[in-house]
C-alpha atoms as a PDB file:
ATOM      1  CA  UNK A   1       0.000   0.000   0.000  1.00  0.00           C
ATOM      2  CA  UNK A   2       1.087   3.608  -0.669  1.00  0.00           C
ATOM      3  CA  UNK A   3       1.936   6.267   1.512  1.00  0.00           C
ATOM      4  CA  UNK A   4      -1.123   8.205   0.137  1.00  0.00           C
ATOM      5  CA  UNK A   5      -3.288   5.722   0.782  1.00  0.00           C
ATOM      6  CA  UNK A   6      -2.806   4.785   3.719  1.00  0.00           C
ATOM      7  CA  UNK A   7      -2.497   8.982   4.775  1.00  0.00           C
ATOM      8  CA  UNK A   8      -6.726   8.738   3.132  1.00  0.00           C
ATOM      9  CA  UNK A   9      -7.151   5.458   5.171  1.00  0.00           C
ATOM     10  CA  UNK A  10      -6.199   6.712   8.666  1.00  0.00           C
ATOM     11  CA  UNK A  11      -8.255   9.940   7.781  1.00  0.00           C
ATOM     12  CA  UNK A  12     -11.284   8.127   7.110  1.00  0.00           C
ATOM     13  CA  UNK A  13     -10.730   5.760  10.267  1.00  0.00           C
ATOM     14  CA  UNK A  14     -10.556   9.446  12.163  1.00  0.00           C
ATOM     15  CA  UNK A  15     -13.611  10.740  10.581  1.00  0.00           C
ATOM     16  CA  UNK A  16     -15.535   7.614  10.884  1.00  0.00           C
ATOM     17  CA  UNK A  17     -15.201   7.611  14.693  1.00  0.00           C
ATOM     18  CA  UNK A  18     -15.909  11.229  14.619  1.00  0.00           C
ATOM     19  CA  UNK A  19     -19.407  10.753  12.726  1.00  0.00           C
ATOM     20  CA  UNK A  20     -20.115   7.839  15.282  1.00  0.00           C
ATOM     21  CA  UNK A  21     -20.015  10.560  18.341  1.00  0.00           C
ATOM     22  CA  UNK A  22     -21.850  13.208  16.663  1.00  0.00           C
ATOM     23  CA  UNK A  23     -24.290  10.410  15.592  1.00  0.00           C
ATOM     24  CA  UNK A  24     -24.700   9.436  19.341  1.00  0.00           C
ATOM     25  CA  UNK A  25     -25.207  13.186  20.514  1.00  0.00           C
ATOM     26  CA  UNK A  26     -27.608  13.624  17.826  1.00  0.00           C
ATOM     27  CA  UNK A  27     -29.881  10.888  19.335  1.00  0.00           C
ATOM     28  CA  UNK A  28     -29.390  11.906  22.927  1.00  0.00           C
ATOM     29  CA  UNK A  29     -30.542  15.703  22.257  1.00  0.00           C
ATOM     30  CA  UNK A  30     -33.667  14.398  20.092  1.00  0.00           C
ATOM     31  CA  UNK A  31     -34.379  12.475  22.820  1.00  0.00           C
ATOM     32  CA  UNK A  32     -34.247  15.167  25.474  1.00  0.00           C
ATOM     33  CA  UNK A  33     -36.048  17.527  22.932  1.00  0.00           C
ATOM     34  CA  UNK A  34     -39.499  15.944  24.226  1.00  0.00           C
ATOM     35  CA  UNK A  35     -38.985  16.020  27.791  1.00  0.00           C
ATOM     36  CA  UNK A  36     -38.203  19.690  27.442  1.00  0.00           C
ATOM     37  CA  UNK A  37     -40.626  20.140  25.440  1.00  0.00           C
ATOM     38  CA  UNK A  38     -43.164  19.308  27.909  1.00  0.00           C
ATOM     39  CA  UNK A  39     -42.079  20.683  31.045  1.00  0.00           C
ATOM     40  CA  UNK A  40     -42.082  24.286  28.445  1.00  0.00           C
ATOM     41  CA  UNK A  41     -45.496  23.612  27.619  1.00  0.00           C
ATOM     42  CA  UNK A  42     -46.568  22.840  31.643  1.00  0.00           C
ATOM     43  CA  UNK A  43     -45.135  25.436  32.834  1.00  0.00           C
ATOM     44  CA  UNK A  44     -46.136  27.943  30.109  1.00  0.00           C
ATOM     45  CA  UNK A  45     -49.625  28.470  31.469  1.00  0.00           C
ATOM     46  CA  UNK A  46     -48.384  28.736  35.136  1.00  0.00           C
ATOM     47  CA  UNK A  47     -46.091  31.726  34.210  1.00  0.00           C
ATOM     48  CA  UNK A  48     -48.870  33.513  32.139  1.00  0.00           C
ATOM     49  CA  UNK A  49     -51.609  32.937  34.615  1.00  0.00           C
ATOM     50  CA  UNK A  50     -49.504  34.127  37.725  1.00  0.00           C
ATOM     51  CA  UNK A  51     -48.543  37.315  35.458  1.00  0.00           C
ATOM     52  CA  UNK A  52     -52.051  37.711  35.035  1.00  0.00           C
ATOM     53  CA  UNK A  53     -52.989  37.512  38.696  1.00  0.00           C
ATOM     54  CA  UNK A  54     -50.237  40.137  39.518  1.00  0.00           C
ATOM     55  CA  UNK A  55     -51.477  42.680  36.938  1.00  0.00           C
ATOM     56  CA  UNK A  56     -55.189  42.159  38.297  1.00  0.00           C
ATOM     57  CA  UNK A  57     -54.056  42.822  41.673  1.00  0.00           C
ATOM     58  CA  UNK A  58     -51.541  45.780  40.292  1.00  0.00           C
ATOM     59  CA  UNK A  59     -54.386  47.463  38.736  1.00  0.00           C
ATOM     60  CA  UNK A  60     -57.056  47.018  41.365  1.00  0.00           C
ATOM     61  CA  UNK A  61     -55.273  48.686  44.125  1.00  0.00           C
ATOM     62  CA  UNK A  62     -54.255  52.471  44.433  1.00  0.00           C
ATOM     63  CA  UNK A  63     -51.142  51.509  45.478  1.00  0.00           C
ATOM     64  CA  UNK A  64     -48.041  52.710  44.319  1.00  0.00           C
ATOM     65  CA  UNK A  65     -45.903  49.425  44.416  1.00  0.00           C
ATOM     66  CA  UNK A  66     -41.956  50.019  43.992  1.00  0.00           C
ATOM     67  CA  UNK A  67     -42.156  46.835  41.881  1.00  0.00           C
ATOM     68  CA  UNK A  68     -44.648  47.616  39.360  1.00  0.00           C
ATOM     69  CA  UNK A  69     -44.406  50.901  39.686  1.00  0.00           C
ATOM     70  CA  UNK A  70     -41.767  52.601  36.997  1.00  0.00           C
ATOM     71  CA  UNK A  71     -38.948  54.927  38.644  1.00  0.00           C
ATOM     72  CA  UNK A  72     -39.470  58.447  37.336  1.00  0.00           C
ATOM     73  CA  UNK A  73     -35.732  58.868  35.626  1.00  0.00           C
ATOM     74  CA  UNK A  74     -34.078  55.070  36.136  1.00  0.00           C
ATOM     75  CA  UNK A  75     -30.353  54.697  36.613  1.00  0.00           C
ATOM     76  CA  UNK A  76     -29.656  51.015  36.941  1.00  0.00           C
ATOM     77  CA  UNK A  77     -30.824  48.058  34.987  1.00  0.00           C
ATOM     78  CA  UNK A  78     -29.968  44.221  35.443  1.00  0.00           C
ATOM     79  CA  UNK A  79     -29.542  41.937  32.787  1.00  0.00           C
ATOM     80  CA  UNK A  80     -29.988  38.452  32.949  1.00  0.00           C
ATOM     81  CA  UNK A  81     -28.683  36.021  29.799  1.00  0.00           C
ATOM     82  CA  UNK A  82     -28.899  32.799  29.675  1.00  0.00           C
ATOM     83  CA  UNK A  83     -26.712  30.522  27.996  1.00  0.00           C
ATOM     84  CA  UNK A  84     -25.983  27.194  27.561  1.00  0.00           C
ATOM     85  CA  UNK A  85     -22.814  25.323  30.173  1.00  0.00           C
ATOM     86  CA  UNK A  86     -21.881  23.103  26.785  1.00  0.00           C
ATOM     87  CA  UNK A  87     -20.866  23.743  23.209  1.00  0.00           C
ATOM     88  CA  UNK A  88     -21.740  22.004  19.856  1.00  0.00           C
ATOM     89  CA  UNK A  89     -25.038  23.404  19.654  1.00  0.00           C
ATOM     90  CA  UNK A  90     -24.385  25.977  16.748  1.00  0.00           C
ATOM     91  CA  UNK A  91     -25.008  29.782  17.191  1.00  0.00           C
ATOM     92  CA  UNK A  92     -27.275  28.752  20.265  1.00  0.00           C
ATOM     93  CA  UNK A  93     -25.536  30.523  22.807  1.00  0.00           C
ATOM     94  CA  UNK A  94     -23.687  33.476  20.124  1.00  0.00           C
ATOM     95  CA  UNK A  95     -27.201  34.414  19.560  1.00  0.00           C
ATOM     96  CA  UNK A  96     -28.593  34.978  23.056  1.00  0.00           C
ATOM     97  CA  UNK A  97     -25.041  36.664  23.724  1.00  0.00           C
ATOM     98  CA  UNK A  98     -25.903  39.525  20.924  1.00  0.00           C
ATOM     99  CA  UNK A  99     -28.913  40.287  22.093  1.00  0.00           C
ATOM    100  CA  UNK A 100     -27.829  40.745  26.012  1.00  0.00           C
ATOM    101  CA  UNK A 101     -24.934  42.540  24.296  1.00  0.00           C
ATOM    102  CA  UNK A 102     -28.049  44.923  22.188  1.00  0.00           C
ATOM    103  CA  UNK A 103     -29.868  45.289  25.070  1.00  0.00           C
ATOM    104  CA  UNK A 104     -26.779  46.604  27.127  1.00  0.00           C
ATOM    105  CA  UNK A 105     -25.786  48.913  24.784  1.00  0.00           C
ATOM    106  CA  UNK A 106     -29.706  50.369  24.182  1.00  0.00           C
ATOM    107  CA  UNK A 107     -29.789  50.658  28.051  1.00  0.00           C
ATOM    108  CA  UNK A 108     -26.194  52.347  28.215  1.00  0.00           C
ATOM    109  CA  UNK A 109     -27.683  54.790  25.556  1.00  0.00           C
ATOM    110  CA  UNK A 110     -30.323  55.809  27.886  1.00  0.00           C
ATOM    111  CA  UNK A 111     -28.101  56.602  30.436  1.00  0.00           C
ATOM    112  CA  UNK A 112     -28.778  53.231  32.759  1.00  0.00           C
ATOM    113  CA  UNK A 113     -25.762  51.365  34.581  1.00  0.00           C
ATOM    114  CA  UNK A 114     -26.049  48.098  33.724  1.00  0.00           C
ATOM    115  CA  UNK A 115     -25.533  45.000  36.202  1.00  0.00           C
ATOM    116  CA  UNK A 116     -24.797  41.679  33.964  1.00  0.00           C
ATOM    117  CA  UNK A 117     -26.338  38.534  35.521  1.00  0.00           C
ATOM    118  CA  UNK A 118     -25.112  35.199  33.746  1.00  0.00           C
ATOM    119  CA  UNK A 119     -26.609  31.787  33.583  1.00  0.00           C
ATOM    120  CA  UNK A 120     -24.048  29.043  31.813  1.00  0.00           C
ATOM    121  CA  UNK A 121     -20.626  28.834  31.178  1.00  0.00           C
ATOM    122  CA  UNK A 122     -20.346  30.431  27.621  1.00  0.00           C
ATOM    123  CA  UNK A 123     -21.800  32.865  28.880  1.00  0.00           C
ATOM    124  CA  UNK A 124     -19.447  33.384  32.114  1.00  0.00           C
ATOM    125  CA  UNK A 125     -16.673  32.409  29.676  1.00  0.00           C
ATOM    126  CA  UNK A 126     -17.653  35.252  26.983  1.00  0.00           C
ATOM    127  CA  UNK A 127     -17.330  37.928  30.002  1.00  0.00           C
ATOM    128  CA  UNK A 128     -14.537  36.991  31.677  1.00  0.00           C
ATOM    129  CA  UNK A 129     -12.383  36.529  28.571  1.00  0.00           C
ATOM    130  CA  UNK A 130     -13.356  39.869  28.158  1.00  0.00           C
ATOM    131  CA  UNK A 131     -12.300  40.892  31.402  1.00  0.00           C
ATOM    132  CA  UNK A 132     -16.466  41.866  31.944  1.00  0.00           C
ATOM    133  CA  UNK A 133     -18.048  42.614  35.338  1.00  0.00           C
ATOM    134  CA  UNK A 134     -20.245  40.079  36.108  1.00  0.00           C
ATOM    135  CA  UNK A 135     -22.462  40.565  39.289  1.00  0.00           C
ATOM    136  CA  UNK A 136     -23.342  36.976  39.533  1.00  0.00           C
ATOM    137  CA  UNK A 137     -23.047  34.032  37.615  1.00  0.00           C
ATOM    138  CA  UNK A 138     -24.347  30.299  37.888  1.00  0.00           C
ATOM    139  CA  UNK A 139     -23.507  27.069  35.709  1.00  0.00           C
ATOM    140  CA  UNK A 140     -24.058  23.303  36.145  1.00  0.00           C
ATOM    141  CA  UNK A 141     -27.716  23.218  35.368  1.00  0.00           C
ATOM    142  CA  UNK A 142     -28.862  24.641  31.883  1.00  0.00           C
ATOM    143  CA  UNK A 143     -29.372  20.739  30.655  1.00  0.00           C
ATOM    144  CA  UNK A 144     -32.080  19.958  32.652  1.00  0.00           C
ATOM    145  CA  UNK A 145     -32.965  23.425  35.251  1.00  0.00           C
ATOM    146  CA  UNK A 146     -35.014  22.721  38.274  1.00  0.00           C
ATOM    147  CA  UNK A 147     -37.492  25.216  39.548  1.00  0.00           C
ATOM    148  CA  UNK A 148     -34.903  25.517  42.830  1.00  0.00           C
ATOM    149  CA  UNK A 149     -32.073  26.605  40.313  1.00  0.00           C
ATOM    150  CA  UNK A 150     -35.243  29.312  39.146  1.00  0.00           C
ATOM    151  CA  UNK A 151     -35.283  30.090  42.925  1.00  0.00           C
ATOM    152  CA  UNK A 152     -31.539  30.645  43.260  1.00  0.00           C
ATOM    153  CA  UNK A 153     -31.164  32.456  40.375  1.00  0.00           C
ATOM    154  CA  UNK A 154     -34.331  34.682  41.003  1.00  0.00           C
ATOM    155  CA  UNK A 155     -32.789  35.771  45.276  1.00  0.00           C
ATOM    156  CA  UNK A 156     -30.565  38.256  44.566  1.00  0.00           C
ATOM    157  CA  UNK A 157     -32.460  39.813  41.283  1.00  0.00           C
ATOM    158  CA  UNK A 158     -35.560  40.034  43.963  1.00  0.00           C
ATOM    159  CA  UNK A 159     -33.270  41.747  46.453  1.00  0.00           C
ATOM    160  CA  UNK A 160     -31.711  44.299  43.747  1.00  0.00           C
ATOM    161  CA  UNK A 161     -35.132  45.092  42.410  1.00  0.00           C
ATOM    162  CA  UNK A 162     -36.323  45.529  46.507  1.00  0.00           C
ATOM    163  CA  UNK A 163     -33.223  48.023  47.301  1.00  0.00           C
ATOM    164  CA  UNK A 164     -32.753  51.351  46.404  1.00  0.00           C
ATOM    165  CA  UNK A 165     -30.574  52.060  43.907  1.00  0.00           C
ATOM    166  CA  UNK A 166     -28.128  54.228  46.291  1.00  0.00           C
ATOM    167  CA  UNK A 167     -27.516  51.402  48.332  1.00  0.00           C
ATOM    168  CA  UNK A 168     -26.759  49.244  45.013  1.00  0.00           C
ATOM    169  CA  UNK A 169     -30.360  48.133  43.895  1.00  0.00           C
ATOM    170  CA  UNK A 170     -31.772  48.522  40.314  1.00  0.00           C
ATOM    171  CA  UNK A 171     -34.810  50.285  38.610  1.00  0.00           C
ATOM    172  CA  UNK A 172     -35.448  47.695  36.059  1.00  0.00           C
ATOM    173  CA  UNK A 173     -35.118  43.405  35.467  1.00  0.00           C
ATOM    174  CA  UNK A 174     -34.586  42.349  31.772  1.00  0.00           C
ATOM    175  CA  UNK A 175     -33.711  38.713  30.571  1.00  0.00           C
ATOM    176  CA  UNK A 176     -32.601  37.938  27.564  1.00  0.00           C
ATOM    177  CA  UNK A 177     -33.050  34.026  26.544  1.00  0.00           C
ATOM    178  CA  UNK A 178     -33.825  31.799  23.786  1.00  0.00           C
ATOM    179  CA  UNK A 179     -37.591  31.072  23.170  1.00  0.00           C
ATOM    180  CA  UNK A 180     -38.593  27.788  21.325  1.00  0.00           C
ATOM    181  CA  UNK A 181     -40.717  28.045  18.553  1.00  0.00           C
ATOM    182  CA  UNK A 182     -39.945  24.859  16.800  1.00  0.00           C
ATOM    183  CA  UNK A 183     -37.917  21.840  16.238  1.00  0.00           C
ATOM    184  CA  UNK A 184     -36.296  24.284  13.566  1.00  0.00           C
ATOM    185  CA  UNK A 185     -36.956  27.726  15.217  1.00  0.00           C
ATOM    186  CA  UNK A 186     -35.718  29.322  18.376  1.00  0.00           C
ATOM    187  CA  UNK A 187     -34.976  33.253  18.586  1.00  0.00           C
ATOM    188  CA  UNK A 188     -33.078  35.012  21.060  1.00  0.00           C
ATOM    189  CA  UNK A 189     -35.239  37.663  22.890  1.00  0.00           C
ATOM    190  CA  UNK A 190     -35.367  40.171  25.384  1.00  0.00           C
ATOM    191  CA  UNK A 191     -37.964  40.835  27.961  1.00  0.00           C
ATOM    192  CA  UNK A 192     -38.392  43.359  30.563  1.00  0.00           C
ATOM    193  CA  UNK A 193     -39.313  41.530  33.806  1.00  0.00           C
ATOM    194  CA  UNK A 194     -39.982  44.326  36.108  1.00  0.00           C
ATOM    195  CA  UNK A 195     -41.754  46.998  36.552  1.00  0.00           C
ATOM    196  CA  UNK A 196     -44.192  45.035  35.761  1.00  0.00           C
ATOM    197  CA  UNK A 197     -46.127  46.499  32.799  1.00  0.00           C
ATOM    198  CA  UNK A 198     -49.504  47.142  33.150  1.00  0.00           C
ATOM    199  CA  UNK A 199     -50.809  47.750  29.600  1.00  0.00           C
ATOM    200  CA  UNK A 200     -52.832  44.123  29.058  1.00  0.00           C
ATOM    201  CA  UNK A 201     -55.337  45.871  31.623  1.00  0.00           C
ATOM    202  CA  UNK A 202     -56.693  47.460  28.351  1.00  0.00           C
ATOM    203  CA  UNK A 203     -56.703  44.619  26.324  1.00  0.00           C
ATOM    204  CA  UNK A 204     -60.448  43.126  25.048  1.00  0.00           C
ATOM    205  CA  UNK A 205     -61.477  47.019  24.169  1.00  0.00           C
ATOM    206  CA  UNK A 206     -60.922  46.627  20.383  1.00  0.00           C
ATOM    207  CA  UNK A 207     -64.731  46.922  19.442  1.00  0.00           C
ATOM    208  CA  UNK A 208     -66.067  49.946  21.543  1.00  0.00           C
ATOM    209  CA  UNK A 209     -69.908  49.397  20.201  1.00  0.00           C
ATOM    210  CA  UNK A 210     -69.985  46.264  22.252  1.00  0.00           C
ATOM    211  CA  UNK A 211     -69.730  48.322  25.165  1.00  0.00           C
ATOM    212  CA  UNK A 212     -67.822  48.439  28.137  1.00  0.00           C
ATOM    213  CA  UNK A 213     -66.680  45.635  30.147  1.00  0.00           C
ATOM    214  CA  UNK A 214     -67.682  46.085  33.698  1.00  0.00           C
ATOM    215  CA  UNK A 215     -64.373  45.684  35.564  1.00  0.00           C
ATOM    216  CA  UNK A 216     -64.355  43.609  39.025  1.00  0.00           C
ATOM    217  CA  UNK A 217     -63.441  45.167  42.449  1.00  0.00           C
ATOM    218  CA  UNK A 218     -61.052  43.627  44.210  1.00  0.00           C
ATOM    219  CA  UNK A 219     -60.792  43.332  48.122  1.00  0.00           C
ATOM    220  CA  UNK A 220     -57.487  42.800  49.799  1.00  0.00           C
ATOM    221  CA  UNK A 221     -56.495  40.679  52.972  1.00  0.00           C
ATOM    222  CA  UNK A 222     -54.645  42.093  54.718  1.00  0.00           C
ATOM    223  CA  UNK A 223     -53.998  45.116  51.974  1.00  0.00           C
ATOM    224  CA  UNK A 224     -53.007  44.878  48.251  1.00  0.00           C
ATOM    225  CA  UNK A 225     -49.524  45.734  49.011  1.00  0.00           C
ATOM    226  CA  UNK A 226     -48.911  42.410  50.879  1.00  0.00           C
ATOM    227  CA  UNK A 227     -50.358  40.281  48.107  1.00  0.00           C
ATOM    228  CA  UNK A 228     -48.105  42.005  45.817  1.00  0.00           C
ATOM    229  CA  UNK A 229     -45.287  41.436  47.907  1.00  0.00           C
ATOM    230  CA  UNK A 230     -45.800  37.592  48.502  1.00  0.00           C
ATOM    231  CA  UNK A 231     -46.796  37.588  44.439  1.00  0.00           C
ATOM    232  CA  UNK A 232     -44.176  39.381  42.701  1.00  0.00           C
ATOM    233  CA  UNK A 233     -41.223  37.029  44.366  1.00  0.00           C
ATOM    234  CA  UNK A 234     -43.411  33.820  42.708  1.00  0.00           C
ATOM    235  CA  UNK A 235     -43.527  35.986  39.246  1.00  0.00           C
ATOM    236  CA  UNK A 236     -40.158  36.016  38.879  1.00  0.00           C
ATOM    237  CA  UNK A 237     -39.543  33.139  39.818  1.00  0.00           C
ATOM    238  CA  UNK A 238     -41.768  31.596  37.449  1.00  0.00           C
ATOM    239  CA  UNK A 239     -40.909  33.339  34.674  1.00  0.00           C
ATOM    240  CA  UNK A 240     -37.120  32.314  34.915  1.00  0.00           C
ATOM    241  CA  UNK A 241     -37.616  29.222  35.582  1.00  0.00           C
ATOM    242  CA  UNK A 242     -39.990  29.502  32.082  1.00  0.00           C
ATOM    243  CA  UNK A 243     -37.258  31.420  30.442  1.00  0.00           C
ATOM    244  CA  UNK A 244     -34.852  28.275  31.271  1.00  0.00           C
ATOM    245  CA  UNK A 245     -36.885  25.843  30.094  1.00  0.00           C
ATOM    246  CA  UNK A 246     -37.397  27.014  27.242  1.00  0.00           C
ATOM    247  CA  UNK A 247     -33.635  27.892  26.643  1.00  0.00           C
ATOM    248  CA  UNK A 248     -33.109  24.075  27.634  1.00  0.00           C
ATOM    249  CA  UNK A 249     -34.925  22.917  24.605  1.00  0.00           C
ATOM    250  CA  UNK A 250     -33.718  25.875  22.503  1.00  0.00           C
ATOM    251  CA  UNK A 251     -30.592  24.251  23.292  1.00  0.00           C
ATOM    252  CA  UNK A 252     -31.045  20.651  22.768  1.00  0.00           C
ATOM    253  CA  UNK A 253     -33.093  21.357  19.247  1.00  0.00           C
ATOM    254  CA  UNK A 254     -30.099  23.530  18.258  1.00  0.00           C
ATOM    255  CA  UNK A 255     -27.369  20.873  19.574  1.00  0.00           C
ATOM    256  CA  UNK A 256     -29.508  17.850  17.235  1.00  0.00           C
ATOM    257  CA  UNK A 257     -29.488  20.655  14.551  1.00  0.00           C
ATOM    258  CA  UNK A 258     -25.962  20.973  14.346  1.00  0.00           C
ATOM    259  CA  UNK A 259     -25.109  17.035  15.626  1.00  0.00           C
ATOM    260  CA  UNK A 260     -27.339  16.331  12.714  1.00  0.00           C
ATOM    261  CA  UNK A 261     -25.337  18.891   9.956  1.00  0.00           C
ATOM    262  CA  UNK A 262     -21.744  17.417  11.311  1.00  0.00           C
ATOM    263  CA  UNK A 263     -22.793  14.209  10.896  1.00  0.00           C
ATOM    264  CA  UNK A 264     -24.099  14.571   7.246  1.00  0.00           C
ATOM    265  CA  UNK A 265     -21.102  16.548   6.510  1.00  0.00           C
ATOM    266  CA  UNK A 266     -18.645  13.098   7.837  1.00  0.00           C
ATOM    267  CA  UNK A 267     -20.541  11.149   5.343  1.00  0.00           C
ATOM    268  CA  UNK A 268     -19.797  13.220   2.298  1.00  0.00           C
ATOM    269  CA  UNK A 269     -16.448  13.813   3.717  1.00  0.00           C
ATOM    270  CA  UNK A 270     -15.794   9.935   4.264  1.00  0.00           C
ATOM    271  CA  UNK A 271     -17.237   9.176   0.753  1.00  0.00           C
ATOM    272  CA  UNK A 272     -14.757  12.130  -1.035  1.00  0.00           C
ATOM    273  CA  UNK A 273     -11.653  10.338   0.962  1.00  0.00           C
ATOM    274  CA  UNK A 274     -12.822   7.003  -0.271  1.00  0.00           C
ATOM    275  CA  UNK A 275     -12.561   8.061  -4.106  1.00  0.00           C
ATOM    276  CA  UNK A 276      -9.397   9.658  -3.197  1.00  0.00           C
ATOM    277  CA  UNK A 277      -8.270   6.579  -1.869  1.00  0.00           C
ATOM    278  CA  UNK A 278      -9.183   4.036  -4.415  1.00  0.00           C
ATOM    279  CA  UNK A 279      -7.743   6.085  -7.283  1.00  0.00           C
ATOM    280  CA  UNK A 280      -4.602   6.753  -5.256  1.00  0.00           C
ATOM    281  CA  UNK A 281      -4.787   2.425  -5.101  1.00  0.00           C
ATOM    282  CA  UNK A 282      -5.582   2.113  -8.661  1.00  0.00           C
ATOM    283  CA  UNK A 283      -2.229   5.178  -9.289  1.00  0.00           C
ATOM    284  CA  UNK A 284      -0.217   2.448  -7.324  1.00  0.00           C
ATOM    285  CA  UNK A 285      -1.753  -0.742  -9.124  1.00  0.00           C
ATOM    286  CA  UNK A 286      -0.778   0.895 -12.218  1.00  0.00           C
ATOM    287  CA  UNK A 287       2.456   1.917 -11.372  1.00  0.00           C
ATOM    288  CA  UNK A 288       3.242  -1.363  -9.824  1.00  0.00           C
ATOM    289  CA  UNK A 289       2.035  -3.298 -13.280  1.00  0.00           C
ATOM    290  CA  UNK A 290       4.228  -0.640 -14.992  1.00  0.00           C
ATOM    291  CA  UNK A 291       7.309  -1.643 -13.049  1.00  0.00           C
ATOM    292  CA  UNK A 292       6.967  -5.324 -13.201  1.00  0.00           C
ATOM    293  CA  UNK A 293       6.224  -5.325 -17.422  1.00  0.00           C
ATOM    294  CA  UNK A 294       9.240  -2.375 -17.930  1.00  0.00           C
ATOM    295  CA  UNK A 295      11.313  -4.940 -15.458  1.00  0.00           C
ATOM    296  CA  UNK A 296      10.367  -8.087 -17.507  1.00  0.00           C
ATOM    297  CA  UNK A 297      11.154  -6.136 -20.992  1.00  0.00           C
ATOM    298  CA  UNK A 298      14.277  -5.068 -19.576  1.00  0.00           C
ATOM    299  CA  UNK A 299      15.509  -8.716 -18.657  1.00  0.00           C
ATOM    300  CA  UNK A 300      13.749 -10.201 -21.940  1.00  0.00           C
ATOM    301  CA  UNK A 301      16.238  -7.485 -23.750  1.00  0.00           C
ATOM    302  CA  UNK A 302      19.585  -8.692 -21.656  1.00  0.00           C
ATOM    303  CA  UNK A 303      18.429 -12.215 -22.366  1.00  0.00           C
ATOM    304  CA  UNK A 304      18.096 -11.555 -26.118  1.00  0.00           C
ATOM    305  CA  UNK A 305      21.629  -9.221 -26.145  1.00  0.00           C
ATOM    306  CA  UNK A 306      23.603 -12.046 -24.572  1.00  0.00           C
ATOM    307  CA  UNK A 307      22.458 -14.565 -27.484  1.00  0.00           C
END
C-alpha cells in the first residue's frame, strides 16, 4: 500500500469515529427535545396565569408598588442572559449573547448602569475573557434546570429590584433568553421583567360598540400591598424558571441541529476520501504493473543481447 493511501485510510478511520459521536449526541438531544418540550409547555400556562394575577391585583389597588411601579428617571438596569454550560449546539448561545450585548448597549444609551447577571458557562466564559463585570453568575444546570435553580437564580435579582438604587439596587429586570418556537426555530429575545407592565389591563377594548366591560373590584387581605409582595417574588420566579426551560430545549433542538449537519457533513467527507483513496490504489496498481512489465522487458532485452 502507498503512503497516500494509507495517509486517506487513517483519515477516514478518524472521521468515521468522529461521525459515530456526533451520531450518538444527535440521538441523545432528540431524545431530550421531548422532555423539554413538555415541562415548556406545563409550565407555560403557570407563568402567564400568575402574570395575570399580579397585573389584576396591580391594577385594582391604588397603590403605588416600587415593583410595578416605573422609577421616574431610572439609573440602573440588570440583565440576565442565559446561555448554555456546553458547546456544539451551533449559534445557540452566540445568539442569546448579541442580544444581552443589544440590550446593554440600548440601556447604556439611555443613560442606565447596567448590572450583567449570567446563567451558563459560555456565557461566564464570553465575560470573563473579556475581562467583563459580572455581578453573579451560575452554571451546572442549563441541561435539565429545576425550579430551585429558578429560585436561586431569582434571590438576589428580587433583592436588587427591593433596594434602592443608592444602596446598590436597580430600577429595572430584563432577561434575555432563547424562546422555542420549533424543532427548527428558536430566537433570542429580550424581555423586561420588572416593573411590571400594566398595559394588558386594556386589552379586550378593540370593538367599543360592544360596550364596556364592567371591571371587578377587588378586596385585599390584609392590603393589596402584601399580596403584591408575597406575588411578585413567585412571578419572577416563574418566569425564569420559564425562560430556562425554554432555553433548555432551545438548546437541545439547536445541539440535534448541528449534531445532525456534522454528521451529514462526515458522510460526504468519508465518501470524497474514499474516491481519493481508491484512485490513489488504482495510481499504485498501475504503477506497480508498470514496473513489473518495464522490469520483464528489460531482462527479456539482456536475455536476447547475450544470445
Amino acid at each position: 500500500m502507498g503512503a497516500q493511501t494509507r495517509v486517506y485510510k487513517r483519515r477516514i478511520k478518524s472521521i468515521t469515529s468522529t461521525k459515530k459521536i456526533t451520531k450518538a449526541m444527535e440521538m441523545i438531544a432528540a431524545s431530550r427535545i421531548i422532555k423539554a418540550q413538555r415541562q415548556v409547555a406545563a409550565s407555560t400556562p403557570y407563568a402567564t396565569e400568575l402574570t395575570r394575577a399580579v397585573t389584576a391585583v396591580a391594577t385594582g389597588s391604588n397603590n403605588r408598588h416600587p415593583l410595578t411601579t416605573e422609577a421616574e428617571n431610572p439609573t440602573r438596569a440588570a440583565v440576565l442572559l442565559i446561555t448554555s454550560d456546553r458547546g456544539l449546539a451551533g449559534g445557540y448561545s452566540s445568539n442569546a449573547i448579541k442580544a444581552a450585548e443589544a440590550l446593554t448597549a440600548r440601556l447604556t444609551a439611555e443613560g442606565k448602569e447596567v448590572d450583567s447577571y449570567v446563567v451558563g458557562r459560555k456565557g461566564v466564559a464570553y465575560y470573563g475573557f473579556r475581562d467583563r463585570k459580572v455581578t453573579d453568575s451560575w452554571t451546572g444546570f442549563t441541561d435539565s434546570p429545576q425550579y430551585a435553580d429558578a429560585k436561586m437564580v431569582a434571590a438576589p435579582l428580587i433583592e436588587a429590584v427591593s433596594q434602592d438604587t443608592a444602596e446598590g439596587g436597580v430600577d429595572e429586570l430584563h432577561i434575555v433568553f432563547t424562546e422555542f418556537v420549533s424543532m427548527m426555530t428558536q430566537n433570542a429575545l429580550d424581555d423586561r421583567l420588572l416593573p411590571l407592565s400594566l398595559d394588558r389591563a386594556g386589552e379586550g377594548t378593540e370593538d367599543e360598540g360592544k360596550g364596556h366591560e364592567i371591571m371587578p373590584l377587588f378586596d385585599f387581605e390584609p392590603s393589596a400591598e402584601d399580596v403584591l409582595d408575597a406575588l411578585l417574588p413567585r412571578y419572577v420566579e416563574s418566569r425564569i424558571y420559564n425562560a430556562l426551560l425554554q432555553s433548555a430545549a432551545s438548546e437541545h433542538a439547536a445541539r440535534r441541529r448541528a449534531m445532525k449537519s456534522a454528521t451529514d457533513n462526515a458522510e460526504d467527507l468519508i465518501k470524497s476520501l474514499t474516491r481519493l483513496a481508491n484512485q490513489a490504489r488504482q495510481a499504485d496498481i498501475t504503477q506497480e504493473i508498470s514496473e513489473i512489465v518495464g522490469g520483464a522487458n528489460a531482462l527479456a532485452d539482456a536475455n536476447a543481447g547475450s544470445d
